[in-house]
PDB file of N, CA and C in Angstrom:
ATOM      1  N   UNK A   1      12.651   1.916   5.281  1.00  0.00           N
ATOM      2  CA  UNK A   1      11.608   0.932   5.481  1.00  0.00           C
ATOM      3  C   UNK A   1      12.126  -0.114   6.454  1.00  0.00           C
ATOM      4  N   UNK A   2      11.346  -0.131   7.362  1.00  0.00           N
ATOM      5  CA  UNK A   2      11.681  -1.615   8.275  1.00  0.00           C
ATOM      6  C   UNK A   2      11.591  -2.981   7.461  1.00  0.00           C
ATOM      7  N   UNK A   3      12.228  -3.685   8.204  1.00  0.00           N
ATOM      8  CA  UNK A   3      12.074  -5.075   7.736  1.00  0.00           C
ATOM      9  C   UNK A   3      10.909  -5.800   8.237  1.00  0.00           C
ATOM     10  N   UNK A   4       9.566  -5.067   9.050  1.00  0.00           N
ATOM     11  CA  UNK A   4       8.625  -5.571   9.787  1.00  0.00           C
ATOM     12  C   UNK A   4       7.489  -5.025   8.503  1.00  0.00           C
ATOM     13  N   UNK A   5       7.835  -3.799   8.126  1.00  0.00           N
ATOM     14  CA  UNK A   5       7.223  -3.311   6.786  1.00  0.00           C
ATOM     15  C   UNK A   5       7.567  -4.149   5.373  1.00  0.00           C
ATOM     16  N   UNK A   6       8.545  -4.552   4.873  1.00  0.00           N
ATOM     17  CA  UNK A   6       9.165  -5.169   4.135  1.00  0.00           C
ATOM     18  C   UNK A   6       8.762  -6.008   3.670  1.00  0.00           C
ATOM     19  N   UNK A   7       8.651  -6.984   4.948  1.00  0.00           N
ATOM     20  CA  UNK A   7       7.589  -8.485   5.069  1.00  0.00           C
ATOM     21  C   UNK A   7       6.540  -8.279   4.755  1.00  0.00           C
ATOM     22  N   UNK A   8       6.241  -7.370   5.149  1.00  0.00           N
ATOM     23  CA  UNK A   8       4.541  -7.682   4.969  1.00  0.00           C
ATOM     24  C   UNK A   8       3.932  -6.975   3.751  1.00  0.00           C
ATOM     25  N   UNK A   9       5.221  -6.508   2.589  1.00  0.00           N
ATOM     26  CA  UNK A   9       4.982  -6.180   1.584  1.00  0.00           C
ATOM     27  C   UNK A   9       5.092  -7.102   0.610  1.00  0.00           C
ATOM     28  N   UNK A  10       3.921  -7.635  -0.394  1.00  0.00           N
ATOM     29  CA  UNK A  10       3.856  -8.735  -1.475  1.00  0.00           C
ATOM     30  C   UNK A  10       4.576  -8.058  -2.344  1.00  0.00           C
ATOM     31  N   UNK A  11       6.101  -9.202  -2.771  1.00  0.00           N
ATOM     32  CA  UNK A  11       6.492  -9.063  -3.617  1.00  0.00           C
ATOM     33  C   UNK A  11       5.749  -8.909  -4.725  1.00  0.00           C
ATOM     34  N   UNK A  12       6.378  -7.686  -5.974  1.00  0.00           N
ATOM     35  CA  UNK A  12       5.700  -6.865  -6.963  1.00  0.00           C
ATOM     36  C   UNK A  12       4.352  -6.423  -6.559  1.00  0.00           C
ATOM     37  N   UNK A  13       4.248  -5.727  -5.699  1.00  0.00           N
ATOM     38  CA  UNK A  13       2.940  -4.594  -5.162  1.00  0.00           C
ATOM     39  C   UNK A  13       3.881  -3.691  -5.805  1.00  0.00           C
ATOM     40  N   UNK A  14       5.331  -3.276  -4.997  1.00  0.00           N
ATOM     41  CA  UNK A  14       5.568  -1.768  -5.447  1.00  0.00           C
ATOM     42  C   UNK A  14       5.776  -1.386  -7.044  1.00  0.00           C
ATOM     43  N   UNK A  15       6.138  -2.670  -7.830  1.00  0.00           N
ATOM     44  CA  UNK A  15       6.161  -2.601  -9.187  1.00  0.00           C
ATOM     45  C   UNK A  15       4.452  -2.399  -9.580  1.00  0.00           C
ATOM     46  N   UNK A  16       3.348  -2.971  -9.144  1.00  0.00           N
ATOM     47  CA  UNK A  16       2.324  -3.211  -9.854  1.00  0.00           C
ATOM     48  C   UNK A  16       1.669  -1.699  -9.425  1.00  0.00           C
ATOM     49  N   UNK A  17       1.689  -0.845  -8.161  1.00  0.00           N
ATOM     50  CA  UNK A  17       1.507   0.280  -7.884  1.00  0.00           C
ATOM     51  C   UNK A  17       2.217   1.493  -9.445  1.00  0.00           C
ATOM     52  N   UNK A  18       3.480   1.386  -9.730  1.00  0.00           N
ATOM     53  CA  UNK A  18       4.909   2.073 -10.213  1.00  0.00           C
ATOM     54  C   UNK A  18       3.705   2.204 -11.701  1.00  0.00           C
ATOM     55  N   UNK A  19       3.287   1.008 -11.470  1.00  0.00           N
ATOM     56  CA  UNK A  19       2.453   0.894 -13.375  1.00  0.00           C
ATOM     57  C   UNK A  19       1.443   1.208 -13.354  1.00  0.00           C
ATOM     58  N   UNK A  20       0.361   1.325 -12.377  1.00  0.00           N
ATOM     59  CA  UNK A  20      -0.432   1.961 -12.463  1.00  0.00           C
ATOM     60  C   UNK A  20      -0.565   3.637 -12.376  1.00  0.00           C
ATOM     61  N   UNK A  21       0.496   3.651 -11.587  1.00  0.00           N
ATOM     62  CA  UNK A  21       0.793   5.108 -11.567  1.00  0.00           C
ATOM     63  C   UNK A  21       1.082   5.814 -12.999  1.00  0.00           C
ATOM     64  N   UNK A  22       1.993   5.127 -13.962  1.00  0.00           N
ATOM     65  CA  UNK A  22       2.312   5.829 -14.870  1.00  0.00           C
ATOM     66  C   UNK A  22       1.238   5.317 -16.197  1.00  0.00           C
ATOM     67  N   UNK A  23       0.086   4.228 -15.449  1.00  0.00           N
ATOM     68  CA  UNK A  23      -1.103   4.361 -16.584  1.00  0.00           C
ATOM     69  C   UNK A  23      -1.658   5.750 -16.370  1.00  0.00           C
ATOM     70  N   UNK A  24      -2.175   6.257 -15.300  1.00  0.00           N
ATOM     71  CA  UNK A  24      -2.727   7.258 -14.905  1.00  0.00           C
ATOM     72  C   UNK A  24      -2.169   8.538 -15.063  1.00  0.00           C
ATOM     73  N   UNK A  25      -0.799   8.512 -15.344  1.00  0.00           N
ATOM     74  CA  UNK A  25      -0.282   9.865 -15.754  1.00  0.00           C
ATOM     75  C   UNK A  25      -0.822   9.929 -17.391  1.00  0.00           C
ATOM     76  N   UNK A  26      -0.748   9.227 -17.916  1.00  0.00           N
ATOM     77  CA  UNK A  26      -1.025   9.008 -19.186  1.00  0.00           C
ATOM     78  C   UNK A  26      -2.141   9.290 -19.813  1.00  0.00           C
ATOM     79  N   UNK A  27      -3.224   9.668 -18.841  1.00  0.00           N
ATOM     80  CA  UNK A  27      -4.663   9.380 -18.884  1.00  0.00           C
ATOM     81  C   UNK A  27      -4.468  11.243 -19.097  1.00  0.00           C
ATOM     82  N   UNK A  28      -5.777  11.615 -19.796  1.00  0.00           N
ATOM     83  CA  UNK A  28      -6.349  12.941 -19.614  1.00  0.00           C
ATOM     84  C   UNK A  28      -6.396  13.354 -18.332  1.00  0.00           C
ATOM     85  N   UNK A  29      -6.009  14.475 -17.889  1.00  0.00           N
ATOM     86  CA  UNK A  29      -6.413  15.291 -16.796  1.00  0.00           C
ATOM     87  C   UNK A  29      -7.763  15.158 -15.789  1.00  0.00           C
ATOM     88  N   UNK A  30      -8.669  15.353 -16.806  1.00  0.00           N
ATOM     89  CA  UNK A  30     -10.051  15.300 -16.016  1.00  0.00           C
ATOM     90  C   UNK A  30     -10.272  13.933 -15.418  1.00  0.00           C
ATOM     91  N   UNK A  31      -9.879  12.795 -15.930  1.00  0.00           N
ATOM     92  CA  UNK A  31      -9.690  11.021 -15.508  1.00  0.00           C
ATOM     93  C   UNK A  31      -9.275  11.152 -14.121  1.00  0.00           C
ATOM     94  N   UNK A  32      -8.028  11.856 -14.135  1.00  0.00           N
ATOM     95  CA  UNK A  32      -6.700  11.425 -12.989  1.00  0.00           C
ATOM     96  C   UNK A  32      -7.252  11.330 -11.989  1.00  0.00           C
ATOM     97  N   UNK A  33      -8.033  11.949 -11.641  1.00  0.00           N
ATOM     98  CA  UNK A  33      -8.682  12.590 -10.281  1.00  0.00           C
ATOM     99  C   UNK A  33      -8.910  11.271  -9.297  1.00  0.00           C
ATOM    100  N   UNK A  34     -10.018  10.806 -10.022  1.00  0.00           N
ATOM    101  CA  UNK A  34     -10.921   9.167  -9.708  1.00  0.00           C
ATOM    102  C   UNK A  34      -9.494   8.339  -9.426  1.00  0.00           C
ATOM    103  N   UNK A  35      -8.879   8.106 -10.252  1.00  0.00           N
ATOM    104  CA  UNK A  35      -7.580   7.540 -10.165  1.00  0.00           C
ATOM    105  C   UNK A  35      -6.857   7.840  -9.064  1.00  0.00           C
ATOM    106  N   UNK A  36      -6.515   8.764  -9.182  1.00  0.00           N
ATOM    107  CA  UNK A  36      -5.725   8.784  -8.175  1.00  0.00           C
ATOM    108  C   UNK A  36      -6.068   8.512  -6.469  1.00  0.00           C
ATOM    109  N   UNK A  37      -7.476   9.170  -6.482  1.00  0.00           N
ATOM    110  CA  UNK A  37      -8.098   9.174  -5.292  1.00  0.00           C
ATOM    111  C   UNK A  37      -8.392   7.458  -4.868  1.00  0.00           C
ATOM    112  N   UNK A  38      -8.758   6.594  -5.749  1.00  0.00           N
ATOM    113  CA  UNK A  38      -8.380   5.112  -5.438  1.00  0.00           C
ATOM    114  C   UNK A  38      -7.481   4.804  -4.860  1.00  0.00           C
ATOM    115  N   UNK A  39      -6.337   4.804  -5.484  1.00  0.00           N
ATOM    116  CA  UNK A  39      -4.898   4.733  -4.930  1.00  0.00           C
ATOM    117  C   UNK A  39      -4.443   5.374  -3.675  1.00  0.00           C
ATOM    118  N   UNK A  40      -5.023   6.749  -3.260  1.00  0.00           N
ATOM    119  CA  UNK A  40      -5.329   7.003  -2.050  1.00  0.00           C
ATOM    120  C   UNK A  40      -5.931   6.335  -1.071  1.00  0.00           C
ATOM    121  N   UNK A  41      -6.896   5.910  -1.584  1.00  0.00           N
ATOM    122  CA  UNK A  41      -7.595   4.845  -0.468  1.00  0.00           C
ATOM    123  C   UNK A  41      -7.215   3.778  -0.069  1.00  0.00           C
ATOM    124  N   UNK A  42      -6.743   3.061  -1.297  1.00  0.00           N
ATOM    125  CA  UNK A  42      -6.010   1.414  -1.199  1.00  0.00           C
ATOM    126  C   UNK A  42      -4.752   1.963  -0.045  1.00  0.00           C
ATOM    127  N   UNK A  43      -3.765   2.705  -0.033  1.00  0.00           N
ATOM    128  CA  UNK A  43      -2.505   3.132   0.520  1.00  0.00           C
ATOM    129  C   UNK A  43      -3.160   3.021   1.897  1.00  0.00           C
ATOM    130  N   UNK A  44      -4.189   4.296   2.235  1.00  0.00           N
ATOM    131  CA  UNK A  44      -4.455   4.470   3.257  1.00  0.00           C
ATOM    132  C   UNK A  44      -4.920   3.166   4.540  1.00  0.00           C
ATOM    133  N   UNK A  45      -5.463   2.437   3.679  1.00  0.00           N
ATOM    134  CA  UNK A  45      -6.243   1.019   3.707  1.00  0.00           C
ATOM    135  C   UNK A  45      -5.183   0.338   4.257  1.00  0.00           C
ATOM    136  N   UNK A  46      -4.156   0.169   3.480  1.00  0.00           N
ATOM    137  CA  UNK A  46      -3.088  -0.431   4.011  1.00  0.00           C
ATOM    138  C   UNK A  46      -2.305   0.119   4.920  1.00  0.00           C
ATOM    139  N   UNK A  47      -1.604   1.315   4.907  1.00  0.00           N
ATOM    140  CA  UNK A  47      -1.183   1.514   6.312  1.00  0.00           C
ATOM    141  C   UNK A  47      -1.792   1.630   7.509  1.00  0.00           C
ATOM    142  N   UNK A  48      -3.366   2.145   7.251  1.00  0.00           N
ATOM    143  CA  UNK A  48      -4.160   1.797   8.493  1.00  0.00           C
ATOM    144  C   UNK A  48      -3.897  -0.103   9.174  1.00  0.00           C
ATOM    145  N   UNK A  49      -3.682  -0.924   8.299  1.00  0.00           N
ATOM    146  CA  UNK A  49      -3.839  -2.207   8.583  1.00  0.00           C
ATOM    147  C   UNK A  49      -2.720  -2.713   9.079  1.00  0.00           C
ATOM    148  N   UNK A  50      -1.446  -1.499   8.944  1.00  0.00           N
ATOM    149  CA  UNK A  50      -0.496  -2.143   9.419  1.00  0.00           C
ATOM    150  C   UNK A  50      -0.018  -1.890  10.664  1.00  0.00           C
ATOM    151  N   UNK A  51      -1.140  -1.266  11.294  1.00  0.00           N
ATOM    152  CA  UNK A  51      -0.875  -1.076  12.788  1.00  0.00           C
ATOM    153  C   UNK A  51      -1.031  -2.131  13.514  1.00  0.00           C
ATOM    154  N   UNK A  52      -1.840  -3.379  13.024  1.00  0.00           N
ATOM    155  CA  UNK A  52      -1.775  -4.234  13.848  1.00  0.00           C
ATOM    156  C   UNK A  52      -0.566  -4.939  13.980  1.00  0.00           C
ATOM    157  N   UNK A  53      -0.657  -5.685  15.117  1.00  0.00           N
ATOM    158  CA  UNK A  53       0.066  -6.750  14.876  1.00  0.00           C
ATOM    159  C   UNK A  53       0.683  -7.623  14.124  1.00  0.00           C
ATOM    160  N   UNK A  54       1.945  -7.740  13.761  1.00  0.00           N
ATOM    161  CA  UNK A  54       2.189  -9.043  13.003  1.00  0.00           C
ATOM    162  C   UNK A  54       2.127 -10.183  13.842  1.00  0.00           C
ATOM    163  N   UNK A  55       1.865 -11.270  13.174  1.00  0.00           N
ATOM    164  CA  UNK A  55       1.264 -12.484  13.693  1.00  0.00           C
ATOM    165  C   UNK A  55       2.865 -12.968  14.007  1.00  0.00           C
ATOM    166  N   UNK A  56       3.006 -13.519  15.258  1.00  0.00           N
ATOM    167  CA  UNK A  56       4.205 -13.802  16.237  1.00  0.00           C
ATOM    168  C   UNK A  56       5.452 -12.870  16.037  1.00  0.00           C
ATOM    169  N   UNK A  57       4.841 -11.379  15.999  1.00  0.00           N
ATOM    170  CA  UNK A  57       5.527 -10.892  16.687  1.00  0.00           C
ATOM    171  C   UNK A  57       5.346 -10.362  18.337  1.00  0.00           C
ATOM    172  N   UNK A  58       6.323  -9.319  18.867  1.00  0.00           N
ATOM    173  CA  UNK A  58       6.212  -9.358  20.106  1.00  0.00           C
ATOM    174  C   UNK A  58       5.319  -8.484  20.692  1.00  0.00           C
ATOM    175  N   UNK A  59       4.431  -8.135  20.006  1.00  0.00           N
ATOM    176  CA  UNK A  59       2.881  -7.350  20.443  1.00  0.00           C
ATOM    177  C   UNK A  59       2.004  -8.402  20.382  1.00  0.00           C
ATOM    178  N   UNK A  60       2.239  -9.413  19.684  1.00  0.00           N
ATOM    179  CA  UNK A  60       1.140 -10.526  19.279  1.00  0.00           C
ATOM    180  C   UNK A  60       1.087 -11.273  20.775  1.00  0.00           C
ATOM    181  N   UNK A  61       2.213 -11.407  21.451  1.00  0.00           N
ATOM    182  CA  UNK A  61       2.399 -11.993  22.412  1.00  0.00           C
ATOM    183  C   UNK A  61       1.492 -11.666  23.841  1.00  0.00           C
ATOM    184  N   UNK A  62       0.586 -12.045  24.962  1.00  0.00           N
ATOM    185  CA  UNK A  62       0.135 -11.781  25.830  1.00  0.00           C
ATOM    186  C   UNK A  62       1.361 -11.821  27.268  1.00  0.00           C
ATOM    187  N   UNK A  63       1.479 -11.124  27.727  1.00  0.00           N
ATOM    188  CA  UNK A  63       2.748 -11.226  28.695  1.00  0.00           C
ATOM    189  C   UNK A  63       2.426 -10.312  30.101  1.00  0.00           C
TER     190      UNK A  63
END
């Protein structure tokens, strides 16, 4: 993981992800699905978002 990734990760996301994950293992089979496919989206959501720019870094910059 970069440290450009790092940052821009809120401390306890990866813990609060870790617990939802193992609510959902927990769950009946037929549940998981919905579940999981959320968590797919939120992820996706977010790495799509992290293509932008970080704010003052050196893409942010016009040059």
């Amino acid at each position: 993981m970069s440290d450009e990734t790092a940052a821009a990760t809120e401390p306890g996301e990866t813990d609060a992800l870790l617990s939802r994950l193992r609510v959902i293992e927990d769950q009946p089979l037929d549940t998981r699905a919905e579940a999981f496919v959320q968590i797919h989206d939120r992820l996706r959501a977010t790495l799509e978002g992290s293509d932008s720019p970080i704010a003052g870094g050196p893409q942010a910059t016009a040059g």
